[in-house]
C-alpha atoms as a PDB file:
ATOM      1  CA  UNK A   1     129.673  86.602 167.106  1.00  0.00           C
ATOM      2  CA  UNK A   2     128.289  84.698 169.900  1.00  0.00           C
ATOM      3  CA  UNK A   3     125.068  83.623 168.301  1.00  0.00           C
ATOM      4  CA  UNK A   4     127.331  80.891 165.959  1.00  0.00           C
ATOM      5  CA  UNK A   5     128.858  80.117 169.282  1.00  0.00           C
ATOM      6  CA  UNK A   6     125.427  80.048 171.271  1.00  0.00           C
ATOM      7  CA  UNK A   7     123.987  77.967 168.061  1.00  0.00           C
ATOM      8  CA  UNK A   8     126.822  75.357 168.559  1.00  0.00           C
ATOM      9  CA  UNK A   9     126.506  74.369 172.265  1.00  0.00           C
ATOM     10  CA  UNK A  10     122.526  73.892 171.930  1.00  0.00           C
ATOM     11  CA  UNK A  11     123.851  71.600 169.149  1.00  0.00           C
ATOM     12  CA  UNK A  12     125.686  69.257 171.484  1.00  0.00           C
ATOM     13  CA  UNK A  13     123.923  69.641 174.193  1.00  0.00           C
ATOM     14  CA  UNK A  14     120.444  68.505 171.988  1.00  0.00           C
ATOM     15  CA  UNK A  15     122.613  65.541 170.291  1.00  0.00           C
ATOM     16  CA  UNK A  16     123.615  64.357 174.065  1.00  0.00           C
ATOM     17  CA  UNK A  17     120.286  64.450 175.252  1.00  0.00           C
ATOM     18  CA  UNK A  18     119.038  62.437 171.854  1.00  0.00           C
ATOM     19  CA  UNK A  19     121.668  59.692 172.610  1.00  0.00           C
ATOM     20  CA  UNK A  20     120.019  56.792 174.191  1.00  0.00           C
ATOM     21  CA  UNK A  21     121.764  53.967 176.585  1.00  0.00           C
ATOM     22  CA  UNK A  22     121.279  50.728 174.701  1.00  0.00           C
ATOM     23  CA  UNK A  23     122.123  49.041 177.603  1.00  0.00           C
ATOM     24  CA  UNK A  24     120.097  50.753 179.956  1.00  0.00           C
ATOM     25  CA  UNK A  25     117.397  50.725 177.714  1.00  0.00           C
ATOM     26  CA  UNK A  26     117.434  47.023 177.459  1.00  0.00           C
ATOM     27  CA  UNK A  27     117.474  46.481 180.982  1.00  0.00           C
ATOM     28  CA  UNK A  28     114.314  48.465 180.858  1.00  0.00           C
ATOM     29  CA  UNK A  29     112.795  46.562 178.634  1.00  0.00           C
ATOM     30  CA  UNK A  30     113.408  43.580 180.239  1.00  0.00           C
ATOM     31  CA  UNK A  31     111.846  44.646 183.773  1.00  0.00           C
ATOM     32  CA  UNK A  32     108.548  45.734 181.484  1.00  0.00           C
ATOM     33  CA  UNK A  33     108.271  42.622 179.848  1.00  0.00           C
ATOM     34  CA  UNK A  34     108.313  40.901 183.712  1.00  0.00           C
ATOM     35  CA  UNK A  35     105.742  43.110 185.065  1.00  0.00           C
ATOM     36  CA  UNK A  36     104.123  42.136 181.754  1.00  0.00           C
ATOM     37  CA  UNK A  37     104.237  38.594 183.322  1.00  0.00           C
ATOM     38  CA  UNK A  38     103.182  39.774 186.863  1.00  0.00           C
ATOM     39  CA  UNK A  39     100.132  40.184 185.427  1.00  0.00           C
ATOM     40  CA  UNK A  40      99.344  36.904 184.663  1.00  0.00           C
ATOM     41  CA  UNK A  41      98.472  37.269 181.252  1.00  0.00           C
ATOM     42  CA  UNK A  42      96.793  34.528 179.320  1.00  0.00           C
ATOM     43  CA  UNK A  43      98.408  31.570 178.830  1.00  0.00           C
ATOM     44  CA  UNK A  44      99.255  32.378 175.304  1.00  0.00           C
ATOM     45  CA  UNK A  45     100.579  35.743 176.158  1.00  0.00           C
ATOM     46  CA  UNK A  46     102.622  34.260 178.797  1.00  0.00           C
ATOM     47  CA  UNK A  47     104.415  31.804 176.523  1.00  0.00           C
ATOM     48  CA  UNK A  48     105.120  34.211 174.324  1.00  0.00           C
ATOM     49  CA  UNK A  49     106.289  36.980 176.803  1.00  0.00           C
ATOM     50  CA  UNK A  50     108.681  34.164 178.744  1.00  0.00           C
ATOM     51  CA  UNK A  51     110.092  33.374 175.681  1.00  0.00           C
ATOM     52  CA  UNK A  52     110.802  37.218 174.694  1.00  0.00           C
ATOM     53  CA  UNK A  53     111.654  37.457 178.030  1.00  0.00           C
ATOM     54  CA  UNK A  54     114.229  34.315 177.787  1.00  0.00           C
ATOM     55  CA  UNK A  55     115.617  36.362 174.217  1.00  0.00           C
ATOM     56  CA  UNK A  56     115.900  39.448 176.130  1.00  0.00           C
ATOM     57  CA  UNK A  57     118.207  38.565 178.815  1.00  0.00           C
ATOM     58  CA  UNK A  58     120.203  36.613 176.429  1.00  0.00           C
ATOM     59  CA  UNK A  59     120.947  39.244 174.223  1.00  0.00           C
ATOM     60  CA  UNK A  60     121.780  41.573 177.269  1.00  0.00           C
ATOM     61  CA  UNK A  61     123.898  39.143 178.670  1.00  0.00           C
ATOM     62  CA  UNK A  62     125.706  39.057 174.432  1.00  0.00           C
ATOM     63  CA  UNK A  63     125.655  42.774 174.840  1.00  0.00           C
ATOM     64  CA  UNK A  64     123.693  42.629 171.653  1.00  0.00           C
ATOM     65  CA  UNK A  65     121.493  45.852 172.789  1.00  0.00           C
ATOM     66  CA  UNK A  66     119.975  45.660 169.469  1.00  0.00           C
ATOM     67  CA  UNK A  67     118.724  42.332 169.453  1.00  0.00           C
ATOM     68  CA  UNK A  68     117.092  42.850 173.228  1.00  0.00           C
ATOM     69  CA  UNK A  69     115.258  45.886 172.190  1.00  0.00           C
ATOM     70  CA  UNK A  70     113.893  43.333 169.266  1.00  0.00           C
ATOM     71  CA  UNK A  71     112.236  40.903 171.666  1.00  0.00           C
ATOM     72  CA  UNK A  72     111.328  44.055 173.981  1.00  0.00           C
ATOM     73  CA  UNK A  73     109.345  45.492 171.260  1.00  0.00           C
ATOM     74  CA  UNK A  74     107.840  42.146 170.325  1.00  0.00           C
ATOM     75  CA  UNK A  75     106.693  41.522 173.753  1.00  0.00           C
ATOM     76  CA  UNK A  76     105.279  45.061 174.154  1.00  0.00           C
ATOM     77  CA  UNK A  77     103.261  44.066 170.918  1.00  0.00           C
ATOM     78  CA  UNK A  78     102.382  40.960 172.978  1.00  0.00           C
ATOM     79  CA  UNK A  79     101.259  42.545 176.194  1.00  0.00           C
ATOM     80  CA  UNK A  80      99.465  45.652 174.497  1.00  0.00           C
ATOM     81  CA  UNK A  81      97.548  43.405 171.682  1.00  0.00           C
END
């Protein structure tokens, strides 16, 4: 009887864990892609990392989590490549 009951709280408790904050995650994101900057990339990186940068905080400040992680990822591409 209590393994269905044992089986159903590591349920929740894993799908709780798995749940990310969009918003945190974003704000994240956008203090990576300014140490990204710190770094003093080229200059073609940097135009292209101020300018993810620039879409990043927008869509934070839209709440559009979605959208920041977008230009996150693209400037992680950036940086990295």
């Amino acid at each position: 009887m209590m393994k269905p009951v044992l089986a159903a709280i590591v349920l929740m408790v894993s799908a709780n864990a798995a749940m990310a904050d969009p918003a945190a995650d974003c704000a994240a994101g956008i203090e990576t892609i300014k140490a990204a900057i710190a770094a003093n990339p080229a200059a073609d990186k940097l135009e292209k990392l101020n300018k993810f940068l620039a879409d990043a905080e927008r869509e934070n400040g839209e709440k559009e989590y979605d959208e920041c992680l977008e230009a996150v990822e693209d400037a992680k591409e950036v940086a990295g490549g």
